[in-house]
C-alpha atoms as a PDB file:
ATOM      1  CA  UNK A   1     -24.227   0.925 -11.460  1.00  0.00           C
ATOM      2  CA  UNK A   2     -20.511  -0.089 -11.354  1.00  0.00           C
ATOM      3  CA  UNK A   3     -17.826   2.026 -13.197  1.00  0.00           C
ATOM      4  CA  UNK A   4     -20.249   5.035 -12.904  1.00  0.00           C
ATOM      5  CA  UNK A   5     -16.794   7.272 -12.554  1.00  0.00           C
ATOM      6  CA  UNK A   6     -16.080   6.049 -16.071  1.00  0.00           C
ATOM      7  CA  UNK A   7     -19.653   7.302 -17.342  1.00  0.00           C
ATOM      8  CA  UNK A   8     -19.474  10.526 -14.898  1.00  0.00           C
ATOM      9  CA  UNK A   9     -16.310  11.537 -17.120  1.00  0.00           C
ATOM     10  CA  UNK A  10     -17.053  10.319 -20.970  1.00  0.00           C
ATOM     11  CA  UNK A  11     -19.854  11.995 -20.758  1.00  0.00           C
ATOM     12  CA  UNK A  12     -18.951  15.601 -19.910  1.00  0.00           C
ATOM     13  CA  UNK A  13     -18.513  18.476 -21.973  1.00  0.00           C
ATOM     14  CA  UNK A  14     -15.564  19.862 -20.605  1.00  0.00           C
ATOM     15  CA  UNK A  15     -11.810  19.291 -20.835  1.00  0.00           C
ATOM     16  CA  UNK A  16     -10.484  18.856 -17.493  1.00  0.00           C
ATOM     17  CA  UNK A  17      -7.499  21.949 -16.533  1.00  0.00           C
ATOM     18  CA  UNK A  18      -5.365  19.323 -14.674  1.00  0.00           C
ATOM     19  CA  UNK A  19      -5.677  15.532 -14.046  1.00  0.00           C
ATOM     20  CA  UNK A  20      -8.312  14.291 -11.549  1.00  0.00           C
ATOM     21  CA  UNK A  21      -6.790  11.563 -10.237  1.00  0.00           C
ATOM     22  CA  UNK A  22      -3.206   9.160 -10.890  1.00  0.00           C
ATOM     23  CA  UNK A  23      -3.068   5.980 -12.048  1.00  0.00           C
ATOM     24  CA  UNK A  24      -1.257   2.859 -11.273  1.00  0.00           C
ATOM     25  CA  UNK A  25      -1.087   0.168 -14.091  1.00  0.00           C
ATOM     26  CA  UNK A  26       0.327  -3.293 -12.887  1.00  0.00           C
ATOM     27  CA  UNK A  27       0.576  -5.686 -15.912  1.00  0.00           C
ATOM     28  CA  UNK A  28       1.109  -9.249 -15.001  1.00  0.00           C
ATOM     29  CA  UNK A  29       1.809 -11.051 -18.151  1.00  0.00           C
ATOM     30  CA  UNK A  30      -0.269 -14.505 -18.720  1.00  0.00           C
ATOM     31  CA  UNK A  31      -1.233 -14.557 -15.523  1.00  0.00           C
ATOM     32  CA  UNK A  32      -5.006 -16.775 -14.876  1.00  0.00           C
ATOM     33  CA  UNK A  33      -7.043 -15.563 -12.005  1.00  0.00           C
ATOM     34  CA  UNK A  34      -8.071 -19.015 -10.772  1.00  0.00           C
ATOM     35  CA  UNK A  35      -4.288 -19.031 -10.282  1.00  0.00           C
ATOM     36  CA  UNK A  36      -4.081 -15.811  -8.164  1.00  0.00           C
ATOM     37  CA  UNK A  37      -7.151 -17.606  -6.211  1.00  0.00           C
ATOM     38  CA  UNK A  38      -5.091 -20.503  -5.178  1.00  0.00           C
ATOM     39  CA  UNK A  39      -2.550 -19.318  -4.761  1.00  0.00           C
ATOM     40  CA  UNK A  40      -0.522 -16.994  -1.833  1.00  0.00           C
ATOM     41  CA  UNK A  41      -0.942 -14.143  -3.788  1.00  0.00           C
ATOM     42  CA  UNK A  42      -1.897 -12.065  -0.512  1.00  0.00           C
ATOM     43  CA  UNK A  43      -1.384  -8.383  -1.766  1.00  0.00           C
ATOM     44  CA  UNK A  44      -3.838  -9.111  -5.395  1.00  0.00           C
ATOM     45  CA  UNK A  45      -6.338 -10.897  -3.294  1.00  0.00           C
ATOM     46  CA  UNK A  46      -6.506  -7.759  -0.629  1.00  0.00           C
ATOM     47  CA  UNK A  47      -7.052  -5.748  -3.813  1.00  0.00           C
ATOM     48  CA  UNK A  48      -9.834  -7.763  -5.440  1.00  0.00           C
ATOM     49  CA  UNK A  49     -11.401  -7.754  -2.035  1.00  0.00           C
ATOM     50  CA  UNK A  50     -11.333  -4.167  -1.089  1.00  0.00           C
ATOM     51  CA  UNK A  51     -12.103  -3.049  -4.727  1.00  0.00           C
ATOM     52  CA  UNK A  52     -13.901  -4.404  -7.779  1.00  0.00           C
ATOM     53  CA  UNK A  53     -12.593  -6.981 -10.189  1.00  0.00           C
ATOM     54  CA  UNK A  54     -13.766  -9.386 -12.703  1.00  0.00           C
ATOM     55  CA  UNK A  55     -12.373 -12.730 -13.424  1.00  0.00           C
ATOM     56  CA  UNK A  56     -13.849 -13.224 -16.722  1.00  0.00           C
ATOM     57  CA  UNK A  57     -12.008 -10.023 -18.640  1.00  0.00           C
ATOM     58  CA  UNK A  58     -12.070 -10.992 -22.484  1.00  0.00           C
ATOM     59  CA  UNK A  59      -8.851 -10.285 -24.294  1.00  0.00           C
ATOM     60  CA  UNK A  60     -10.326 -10.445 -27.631  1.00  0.00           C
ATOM     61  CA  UNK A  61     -14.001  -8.853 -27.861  1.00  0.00           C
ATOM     62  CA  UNK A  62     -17.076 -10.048 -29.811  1.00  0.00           C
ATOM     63  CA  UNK A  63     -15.811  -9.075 -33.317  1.00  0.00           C
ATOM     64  CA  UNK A  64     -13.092 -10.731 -35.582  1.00  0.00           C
ATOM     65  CA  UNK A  65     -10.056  -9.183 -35.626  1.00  0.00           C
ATOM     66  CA  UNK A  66      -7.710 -11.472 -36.246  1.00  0.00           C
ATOM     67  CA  UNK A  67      -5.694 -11.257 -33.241  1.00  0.00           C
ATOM     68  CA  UNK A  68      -3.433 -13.923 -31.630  1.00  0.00           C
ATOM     69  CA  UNK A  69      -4.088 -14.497 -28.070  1.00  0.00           C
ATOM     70  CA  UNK A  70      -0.678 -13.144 -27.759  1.00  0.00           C
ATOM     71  CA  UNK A  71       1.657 -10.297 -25.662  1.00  0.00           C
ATOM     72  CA  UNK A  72       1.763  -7.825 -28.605  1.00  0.00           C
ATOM     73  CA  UNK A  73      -1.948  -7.248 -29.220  1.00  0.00           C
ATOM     74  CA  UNK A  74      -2.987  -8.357 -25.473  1.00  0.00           C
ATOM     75  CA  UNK A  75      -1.707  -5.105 -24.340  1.00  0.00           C
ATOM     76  CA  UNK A  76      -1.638  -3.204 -27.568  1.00  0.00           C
ATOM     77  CA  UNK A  77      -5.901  -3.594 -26.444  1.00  0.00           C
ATOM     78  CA  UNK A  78      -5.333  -2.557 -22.926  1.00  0.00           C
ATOM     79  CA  UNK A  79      -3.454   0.513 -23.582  1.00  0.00           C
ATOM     80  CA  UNK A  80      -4.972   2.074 -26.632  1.00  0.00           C
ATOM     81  CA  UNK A  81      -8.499   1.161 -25.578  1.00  0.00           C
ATOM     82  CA  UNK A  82      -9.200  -0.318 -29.234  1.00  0.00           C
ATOM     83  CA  UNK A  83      -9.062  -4.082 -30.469  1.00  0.00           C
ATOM     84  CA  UNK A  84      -6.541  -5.407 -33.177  1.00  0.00           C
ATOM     85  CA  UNK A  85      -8.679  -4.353 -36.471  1.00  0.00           C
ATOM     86  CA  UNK A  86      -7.844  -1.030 -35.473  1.00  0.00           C
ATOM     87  CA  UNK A  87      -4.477  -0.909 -33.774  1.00  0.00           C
ATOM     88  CA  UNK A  88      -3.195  -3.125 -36.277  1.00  0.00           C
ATOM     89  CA  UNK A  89      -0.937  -5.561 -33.509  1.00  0.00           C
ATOM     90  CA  UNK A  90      -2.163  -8.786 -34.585  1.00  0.00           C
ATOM     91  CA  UNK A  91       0.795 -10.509 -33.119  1.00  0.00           C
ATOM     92  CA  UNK A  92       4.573 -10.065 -31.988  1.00  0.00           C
ATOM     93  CA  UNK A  93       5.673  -8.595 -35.369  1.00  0.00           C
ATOM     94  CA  UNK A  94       4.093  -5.257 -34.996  1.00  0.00           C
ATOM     95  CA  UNK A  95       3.777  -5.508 -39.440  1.00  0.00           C
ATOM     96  CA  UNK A  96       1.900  -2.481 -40.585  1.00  0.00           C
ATOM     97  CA  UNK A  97       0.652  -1.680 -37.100  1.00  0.00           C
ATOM     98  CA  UNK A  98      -1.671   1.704 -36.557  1.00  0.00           C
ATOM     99  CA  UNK A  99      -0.566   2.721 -33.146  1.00  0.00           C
ATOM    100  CA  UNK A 100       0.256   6.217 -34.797  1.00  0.00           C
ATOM    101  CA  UNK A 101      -3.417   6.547 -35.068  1.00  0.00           C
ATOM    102  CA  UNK A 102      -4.380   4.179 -31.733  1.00  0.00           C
ATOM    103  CA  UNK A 103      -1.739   5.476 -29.683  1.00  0.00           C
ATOM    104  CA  UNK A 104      -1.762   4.843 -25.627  1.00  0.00           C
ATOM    105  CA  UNK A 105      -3.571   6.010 -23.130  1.00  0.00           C
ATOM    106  CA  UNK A 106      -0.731   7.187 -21.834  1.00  0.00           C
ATOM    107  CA  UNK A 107      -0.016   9.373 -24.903  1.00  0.00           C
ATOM    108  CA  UNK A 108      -3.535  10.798 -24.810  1.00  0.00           C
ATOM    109  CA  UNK A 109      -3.497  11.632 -21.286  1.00  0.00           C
ATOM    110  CA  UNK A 110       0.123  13.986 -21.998  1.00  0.00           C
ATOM    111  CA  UNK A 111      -1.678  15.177 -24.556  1.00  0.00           C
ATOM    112  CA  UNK A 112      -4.833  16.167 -22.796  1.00  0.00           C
ATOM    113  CA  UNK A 113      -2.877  17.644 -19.837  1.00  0.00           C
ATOM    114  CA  UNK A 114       0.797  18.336 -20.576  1.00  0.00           C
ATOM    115  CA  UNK A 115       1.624  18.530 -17.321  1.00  0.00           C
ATOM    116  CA  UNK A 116       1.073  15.152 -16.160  1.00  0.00           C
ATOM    117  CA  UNK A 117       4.145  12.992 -15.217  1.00  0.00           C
ATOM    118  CA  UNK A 118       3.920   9.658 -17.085  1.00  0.00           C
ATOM    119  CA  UNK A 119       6.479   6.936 -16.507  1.00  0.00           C
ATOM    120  CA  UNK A 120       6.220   3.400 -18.262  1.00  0.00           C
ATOM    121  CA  UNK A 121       8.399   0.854 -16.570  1.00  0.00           C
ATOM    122  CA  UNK A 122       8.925  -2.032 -19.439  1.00  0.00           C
ATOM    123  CA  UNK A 123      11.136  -4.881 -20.243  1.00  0.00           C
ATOM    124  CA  UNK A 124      10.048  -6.522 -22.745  1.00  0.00           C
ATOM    125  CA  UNK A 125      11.851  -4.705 -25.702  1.00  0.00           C
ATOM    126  CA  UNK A 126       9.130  -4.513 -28.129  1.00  0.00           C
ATOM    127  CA  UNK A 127       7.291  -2.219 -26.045  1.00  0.00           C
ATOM    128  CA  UNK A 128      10.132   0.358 -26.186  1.00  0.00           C
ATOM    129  CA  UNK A 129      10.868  -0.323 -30.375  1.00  0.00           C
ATOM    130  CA  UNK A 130       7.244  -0.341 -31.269  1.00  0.00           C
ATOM    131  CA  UNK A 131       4.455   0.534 -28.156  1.00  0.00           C
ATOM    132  CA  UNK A 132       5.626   3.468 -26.321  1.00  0.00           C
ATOM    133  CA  UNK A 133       7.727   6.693 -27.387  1.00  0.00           C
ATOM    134  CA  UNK A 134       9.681   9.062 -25.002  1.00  0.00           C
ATOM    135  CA  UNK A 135       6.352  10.949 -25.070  1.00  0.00           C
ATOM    136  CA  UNK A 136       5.007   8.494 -22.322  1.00  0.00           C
ATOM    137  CA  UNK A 137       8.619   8.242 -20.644  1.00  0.00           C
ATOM    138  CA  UNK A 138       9.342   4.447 -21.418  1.00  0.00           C
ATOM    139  CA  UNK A 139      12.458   3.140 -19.477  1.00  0.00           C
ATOM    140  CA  UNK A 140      14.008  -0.071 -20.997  1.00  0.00           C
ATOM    141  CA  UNK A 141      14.714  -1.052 -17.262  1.00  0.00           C
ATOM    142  CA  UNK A 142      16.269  -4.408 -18.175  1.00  0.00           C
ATOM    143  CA  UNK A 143      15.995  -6.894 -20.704  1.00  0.00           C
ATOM    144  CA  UNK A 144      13.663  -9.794 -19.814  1.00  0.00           C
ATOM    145  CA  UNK A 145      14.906 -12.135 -22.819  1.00  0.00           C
ATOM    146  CA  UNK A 146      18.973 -11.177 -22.012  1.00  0.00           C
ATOM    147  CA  UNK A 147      18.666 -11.186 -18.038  1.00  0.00           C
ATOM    148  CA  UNK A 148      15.323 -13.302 -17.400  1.00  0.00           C
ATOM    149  CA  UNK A 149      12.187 -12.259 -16.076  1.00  0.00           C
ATOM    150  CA  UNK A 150      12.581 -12.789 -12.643  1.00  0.00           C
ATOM    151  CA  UNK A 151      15.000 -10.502 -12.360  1.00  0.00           C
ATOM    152  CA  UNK A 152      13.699  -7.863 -14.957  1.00  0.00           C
ATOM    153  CA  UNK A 153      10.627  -7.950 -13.103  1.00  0.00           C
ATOM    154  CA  UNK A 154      12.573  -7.758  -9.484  1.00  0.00           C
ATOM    155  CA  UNK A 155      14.642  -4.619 -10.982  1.00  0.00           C
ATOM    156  CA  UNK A 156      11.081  -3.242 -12.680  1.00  0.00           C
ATOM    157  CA  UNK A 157       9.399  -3.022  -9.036  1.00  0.00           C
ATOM    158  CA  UNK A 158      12.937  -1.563  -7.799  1.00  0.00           C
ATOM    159  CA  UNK A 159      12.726   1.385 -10.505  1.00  0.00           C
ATOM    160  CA  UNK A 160       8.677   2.217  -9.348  1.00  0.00           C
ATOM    161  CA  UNK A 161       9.430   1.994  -5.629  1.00  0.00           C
ATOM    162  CA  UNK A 162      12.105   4.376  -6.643  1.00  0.00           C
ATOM    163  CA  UNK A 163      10.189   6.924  -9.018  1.00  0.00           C
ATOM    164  CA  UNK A 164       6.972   6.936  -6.387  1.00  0.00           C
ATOM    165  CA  UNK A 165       9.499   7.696  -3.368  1.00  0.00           C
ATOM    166  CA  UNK A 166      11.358  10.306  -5.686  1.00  0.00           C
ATOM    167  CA  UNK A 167       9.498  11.758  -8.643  1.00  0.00           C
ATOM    168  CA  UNK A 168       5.583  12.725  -8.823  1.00  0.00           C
ATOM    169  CA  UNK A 169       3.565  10.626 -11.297  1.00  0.00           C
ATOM    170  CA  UNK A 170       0.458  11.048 -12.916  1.00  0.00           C
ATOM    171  CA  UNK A 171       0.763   7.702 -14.581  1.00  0.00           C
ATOM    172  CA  UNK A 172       2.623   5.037 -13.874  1.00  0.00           C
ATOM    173  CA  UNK A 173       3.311   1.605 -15.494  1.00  0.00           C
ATOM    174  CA  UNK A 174       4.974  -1.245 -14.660  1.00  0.00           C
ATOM    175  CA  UNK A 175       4.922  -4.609 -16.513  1.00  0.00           C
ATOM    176  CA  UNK A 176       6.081  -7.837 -14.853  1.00  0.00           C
ATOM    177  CA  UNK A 177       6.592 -10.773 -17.356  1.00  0.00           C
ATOM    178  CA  UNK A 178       7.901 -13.412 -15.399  1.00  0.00           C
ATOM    179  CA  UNK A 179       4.716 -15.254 -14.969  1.00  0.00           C
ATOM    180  CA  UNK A 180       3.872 -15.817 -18.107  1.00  0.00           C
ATOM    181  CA  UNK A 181       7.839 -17.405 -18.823  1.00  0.00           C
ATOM    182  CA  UNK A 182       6.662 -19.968 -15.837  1.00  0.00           C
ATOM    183  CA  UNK A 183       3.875 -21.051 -17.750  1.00  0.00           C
ATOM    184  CA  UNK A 184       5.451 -21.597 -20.791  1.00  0.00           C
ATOM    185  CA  UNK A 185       7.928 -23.846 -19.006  1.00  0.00           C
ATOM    186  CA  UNK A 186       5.753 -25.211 -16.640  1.00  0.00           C
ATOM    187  CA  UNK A 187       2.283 -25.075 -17.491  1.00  0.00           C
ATOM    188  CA  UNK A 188      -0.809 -22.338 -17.009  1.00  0.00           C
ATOM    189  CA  UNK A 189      -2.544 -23.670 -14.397  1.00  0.00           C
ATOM    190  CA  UNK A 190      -3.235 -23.232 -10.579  1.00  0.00           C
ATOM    191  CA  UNK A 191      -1.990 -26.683  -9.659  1.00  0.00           C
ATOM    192  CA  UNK A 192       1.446 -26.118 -11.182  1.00  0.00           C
ATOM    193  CA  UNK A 193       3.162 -24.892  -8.504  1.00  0.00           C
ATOM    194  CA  UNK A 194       6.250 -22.779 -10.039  1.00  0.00           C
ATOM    195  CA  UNK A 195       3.702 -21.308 -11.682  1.00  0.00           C
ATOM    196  CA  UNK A 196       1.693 -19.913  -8.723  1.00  0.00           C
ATOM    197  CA  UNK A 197       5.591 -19.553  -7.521  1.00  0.00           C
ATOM    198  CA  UNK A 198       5.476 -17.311 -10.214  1.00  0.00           C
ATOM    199  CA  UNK A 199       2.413 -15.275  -9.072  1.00  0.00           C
ATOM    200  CA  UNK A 200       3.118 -15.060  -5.798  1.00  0.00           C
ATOM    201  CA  UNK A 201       6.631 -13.482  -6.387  1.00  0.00           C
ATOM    202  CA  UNK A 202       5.223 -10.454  -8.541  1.00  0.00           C
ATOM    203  CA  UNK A 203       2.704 -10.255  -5.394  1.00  0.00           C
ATOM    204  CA  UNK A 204       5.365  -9.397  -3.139  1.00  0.00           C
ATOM    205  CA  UNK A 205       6.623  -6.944  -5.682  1.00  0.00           C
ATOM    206  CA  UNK A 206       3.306  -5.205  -5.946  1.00  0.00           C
ATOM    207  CA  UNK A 207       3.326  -5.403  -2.002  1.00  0.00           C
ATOM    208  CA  UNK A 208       6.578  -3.605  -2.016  1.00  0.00           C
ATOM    209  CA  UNK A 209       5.247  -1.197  -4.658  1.00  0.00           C
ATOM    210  CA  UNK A 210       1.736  -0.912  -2.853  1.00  0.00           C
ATOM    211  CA  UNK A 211       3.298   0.198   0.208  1.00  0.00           C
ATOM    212  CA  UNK A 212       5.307   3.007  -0.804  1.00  0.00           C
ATOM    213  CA  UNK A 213       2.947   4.494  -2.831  1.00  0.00           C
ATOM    214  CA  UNK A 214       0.405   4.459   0.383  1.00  0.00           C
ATOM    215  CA  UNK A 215       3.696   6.611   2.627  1.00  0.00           C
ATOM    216  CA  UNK A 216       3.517   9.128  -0.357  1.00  0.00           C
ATOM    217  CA  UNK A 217       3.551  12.506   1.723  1.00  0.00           C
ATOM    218  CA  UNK A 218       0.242  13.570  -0.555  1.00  0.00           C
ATOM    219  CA  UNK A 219      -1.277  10.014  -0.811  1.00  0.00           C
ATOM    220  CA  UNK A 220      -4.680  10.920   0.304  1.00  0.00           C
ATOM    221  CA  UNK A 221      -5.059  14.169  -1.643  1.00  0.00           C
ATOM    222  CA  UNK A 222      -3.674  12.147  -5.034  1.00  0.00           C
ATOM    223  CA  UNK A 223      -6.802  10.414  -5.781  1.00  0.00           C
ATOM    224  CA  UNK A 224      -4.917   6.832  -6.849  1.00  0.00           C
ATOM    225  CA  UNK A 225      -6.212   4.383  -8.791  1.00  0.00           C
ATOM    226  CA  UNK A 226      -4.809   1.171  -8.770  1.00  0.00           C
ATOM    227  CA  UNK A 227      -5.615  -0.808 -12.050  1.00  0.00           C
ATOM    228  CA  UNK A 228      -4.111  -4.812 -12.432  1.00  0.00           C
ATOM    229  CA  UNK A 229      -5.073  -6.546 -15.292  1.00  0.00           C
ATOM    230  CA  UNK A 230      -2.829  -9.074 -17.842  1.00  0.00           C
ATOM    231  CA  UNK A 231      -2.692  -9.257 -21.982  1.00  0.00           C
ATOM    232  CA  UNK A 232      -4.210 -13.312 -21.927  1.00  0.00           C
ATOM    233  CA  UNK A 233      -4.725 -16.417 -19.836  1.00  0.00           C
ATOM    234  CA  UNK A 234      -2.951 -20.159 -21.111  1.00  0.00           C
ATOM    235  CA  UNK A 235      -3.310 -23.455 -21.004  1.00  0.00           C
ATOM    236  CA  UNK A 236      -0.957 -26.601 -20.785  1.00  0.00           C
ATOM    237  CA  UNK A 237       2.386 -24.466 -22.085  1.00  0.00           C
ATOM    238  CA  UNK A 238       0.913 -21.854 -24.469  1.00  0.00           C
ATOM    239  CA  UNK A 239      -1.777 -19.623 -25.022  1.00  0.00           C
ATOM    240  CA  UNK A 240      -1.515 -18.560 -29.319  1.00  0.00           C
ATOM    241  CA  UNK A 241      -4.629 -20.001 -30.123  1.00  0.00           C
ATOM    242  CA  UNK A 242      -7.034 -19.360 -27.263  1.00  0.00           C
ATOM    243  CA  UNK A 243     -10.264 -17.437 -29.391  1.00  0.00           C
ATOM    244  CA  UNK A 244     -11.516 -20.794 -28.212  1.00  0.00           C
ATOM    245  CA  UNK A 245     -10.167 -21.658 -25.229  1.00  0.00           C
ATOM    246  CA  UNK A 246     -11.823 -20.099 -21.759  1.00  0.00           C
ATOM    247  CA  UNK A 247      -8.268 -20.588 -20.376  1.00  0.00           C
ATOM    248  CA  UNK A 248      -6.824 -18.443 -22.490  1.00  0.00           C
ATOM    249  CA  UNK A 249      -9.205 -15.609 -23.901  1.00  0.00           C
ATOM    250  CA  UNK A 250      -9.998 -14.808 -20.397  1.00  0.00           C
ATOM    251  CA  UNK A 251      -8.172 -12.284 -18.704  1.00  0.00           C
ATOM    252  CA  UNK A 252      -9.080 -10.187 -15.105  1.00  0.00           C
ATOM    253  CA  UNK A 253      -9.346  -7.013 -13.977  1.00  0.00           C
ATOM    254  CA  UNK A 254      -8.505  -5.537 -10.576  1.00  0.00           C
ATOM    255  CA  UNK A 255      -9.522  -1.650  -9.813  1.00  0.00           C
ATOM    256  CA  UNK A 256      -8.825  -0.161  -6.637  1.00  0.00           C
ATOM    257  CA  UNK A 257      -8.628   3.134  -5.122  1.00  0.00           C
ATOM    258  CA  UNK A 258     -11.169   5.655  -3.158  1.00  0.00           C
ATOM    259  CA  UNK A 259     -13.227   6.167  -6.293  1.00  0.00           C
ATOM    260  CA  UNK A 260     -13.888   2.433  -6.371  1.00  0.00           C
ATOM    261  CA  UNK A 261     -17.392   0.770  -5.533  1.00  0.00           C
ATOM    262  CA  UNK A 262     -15.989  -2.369  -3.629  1.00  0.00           C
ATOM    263  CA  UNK A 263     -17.491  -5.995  -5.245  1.00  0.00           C
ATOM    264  CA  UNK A 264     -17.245  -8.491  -8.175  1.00  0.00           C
ATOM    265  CA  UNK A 265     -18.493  -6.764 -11.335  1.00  0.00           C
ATOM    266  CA  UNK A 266     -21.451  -8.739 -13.015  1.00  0.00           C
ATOM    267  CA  UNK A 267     -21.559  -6.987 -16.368  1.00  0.00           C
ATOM    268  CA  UNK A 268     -18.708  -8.258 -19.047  1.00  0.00           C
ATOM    269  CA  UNK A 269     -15.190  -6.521 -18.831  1.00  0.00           C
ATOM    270  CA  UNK A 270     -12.825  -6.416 -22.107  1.00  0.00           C
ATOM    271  CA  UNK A 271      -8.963  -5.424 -21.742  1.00  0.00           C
ATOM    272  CA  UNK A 272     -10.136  -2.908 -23.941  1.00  0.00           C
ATOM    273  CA  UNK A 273     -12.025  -1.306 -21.039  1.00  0.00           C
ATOM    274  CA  UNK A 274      -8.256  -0.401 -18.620  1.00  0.00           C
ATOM    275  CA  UNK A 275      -7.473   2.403 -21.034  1.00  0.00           C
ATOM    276  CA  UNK A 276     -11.206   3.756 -21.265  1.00  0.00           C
ATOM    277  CA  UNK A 277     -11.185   3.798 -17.515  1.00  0.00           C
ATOM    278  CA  UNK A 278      -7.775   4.994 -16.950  1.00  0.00           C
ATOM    279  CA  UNK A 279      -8.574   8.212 -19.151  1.00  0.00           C
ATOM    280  CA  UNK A 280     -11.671   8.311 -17.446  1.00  0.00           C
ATOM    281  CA  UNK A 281      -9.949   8.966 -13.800  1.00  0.00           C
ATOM    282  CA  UNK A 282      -7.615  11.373 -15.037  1.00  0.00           C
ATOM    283  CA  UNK A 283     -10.601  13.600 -16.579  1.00  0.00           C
ATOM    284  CA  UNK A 284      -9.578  12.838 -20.090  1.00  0.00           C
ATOM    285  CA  UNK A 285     -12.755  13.573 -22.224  1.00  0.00           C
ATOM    286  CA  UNK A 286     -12.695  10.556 -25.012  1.00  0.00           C
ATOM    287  CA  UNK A 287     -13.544  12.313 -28.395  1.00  0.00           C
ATOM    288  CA  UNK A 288     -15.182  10.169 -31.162  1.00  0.00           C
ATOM    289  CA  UNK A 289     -13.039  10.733 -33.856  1.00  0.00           C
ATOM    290  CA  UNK A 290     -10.556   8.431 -31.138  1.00  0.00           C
ATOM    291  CA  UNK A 291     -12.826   5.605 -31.883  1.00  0.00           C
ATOM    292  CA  UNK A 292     -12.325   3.607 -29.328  1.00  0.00           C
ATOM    293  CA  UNK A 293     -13.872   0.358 -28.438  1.00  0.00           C
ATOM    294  CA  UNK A 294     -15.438   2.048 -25.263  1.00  0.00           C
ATOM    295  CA  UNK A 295     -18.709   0.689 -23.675  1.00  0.00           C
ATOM    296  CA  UNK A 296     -22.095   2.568 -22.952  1.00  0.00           C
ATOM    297  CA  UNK A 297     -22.139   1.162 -19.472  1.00  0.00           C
ATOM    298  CA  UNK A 298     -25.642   2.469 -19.065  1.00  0.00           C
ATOM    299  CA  UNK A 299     -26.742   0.057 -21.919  1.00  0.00           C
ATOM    300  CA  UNK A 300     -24.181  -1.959 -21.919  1.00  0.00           C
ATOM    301  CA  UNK A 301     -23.502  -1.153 -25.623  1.00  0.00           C
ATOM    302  CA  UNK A 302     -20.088  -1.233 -27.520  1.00  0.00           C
ATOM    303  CA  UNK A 303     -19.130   1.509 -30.332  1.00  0.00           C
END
């Protein structure tokens, strides 16, 4: 049974003392799987292969929530482990949003264990004015919209090489957005081929990233997990209104690490699932009065 870790740890009694494991979050923005597939995306594909993933990761769940297929409530899902009816992020204007109530998992986790070193790596700016608080050690580390992407995302990798050479995280983010700016001028598709440009350039990052983190002097006592997923898929130039559109409302999910059971996972994945599994690995105990969209993944069942 796949994700048995997450199980293991939602179901215990006890708080965890200290973390059980760290977590690495790499957030490619708008990025399609079929695209990593064709293209020379070496580093993601070594991933996928040596640990589980699932190329059909739905960004928007079976219920209504009224949710655009859109950055803000993309990862607003992944991080707080609960869909838009609840968070409130229903697009890019963050109006009336809950994350108060629905904060990150990143927020929990600090919570849970005050100890634990959490850096989020961001430059998109409404992730710093809205998502994350100094609580879960958000660094502005450039501005995508003033600099561009490419090179936000080439100074984001810079600033996690530095803090995993440097600093000891428990959790550590870092958001690339540079694909999903190639699709919107080129097209979402694995034939467009700045677009795969696109991909393959925050593979080399994540190679760079990848590497250092494996010459960490306590690597194989740290208990890594390596998590890649993105907030929605596209088609043509956009991806707004994608509830319909396979394209779009599919995502993917990449998990890798030593707690991993290697292979494609043949149950459904939401985004929803990367915080419920992240908590999971660092021993966090999910209370119900969190209500998150987590999964019985004995049953299969959603709360």
């Amino acid at each position: 049974m796949r994700f048995l870790l997450i199980v293991a740890i939602i179901c215990a009694n006890v708080v965890a003392t200290e973390p059980r494991g760290r977590v690495l979050l790499l957030g490619i923005d708008g990025c399609r799987y079929d695209a990593i597939e064709y293209s020379q995306a070496v580093h993601l594909k070594k991933l996928a292969k040596a640990g589980m993933y699932s190329d059909h990761t739905d960004v928007l769940g079976d219920r209504e929530t009224g949710a655009a297929t859109i950055t803000g409530p993309g990862w607003c899902s992944a991080l707080t482990g609960t869909w838009a009816d609840k968070h409130g992020v229903r697009d890019n204007a963050f109006k009336n949003h809950q994350l108060a109530q629905f904060p990150t998992f990143m927020k929990r986790a600090k919570r849970a264990h005050p100890q634990c070193e959490v850096s989020v790596l961001v430059s998109w700016t409404p992730f710093q004015e809205h998502v994350f608080s100094a609580e879960e050690g958000c660094r502005l580390v450039s501005d995508g919209d003033r600099v561009g992407y490419a090179e936000a995302d080439r100074q984001i990798a810079n600033a996690a090489v530095r803090i995993l050479e440097t600093e000891d995280p428990t959790v550590l983010f870092a958001y690339f957005g540079e694909v999903d700016i190639t699709g919107h001028g080129y097209g979402f598709h694995p034939r467009a081929p700045k677009y795969t440009n696109a991909i393959e350039a925050v593979d080399k990052q994540i190679g760079q990233i990848l590497d250092v983190l494996k010459r960490r002097p306590n690597y194989t006592a740290e208990n890594w997990l390596v998590i890649v997923c993105t907030d929605h898929g596209g088609q043509g130039r956009g991806h707004a209104f994608g509830r319909d559109v396979p394209e779009i409302r599919n995502g993917f999910l990449i998990l890798w690490g030593d707690s991993v059971q290697p292979g494609k996972i043949q149950t459904r994945t939401f985004n929803v699932d990367v915080a419920v599994t992240a908590l999971a690995h660092l021993g966090v105990t999910v209370s119900p009065e969190w209500k998150l969209d987590v999964r019985d993944l004995l049953s299969g069942d959603r709360q």
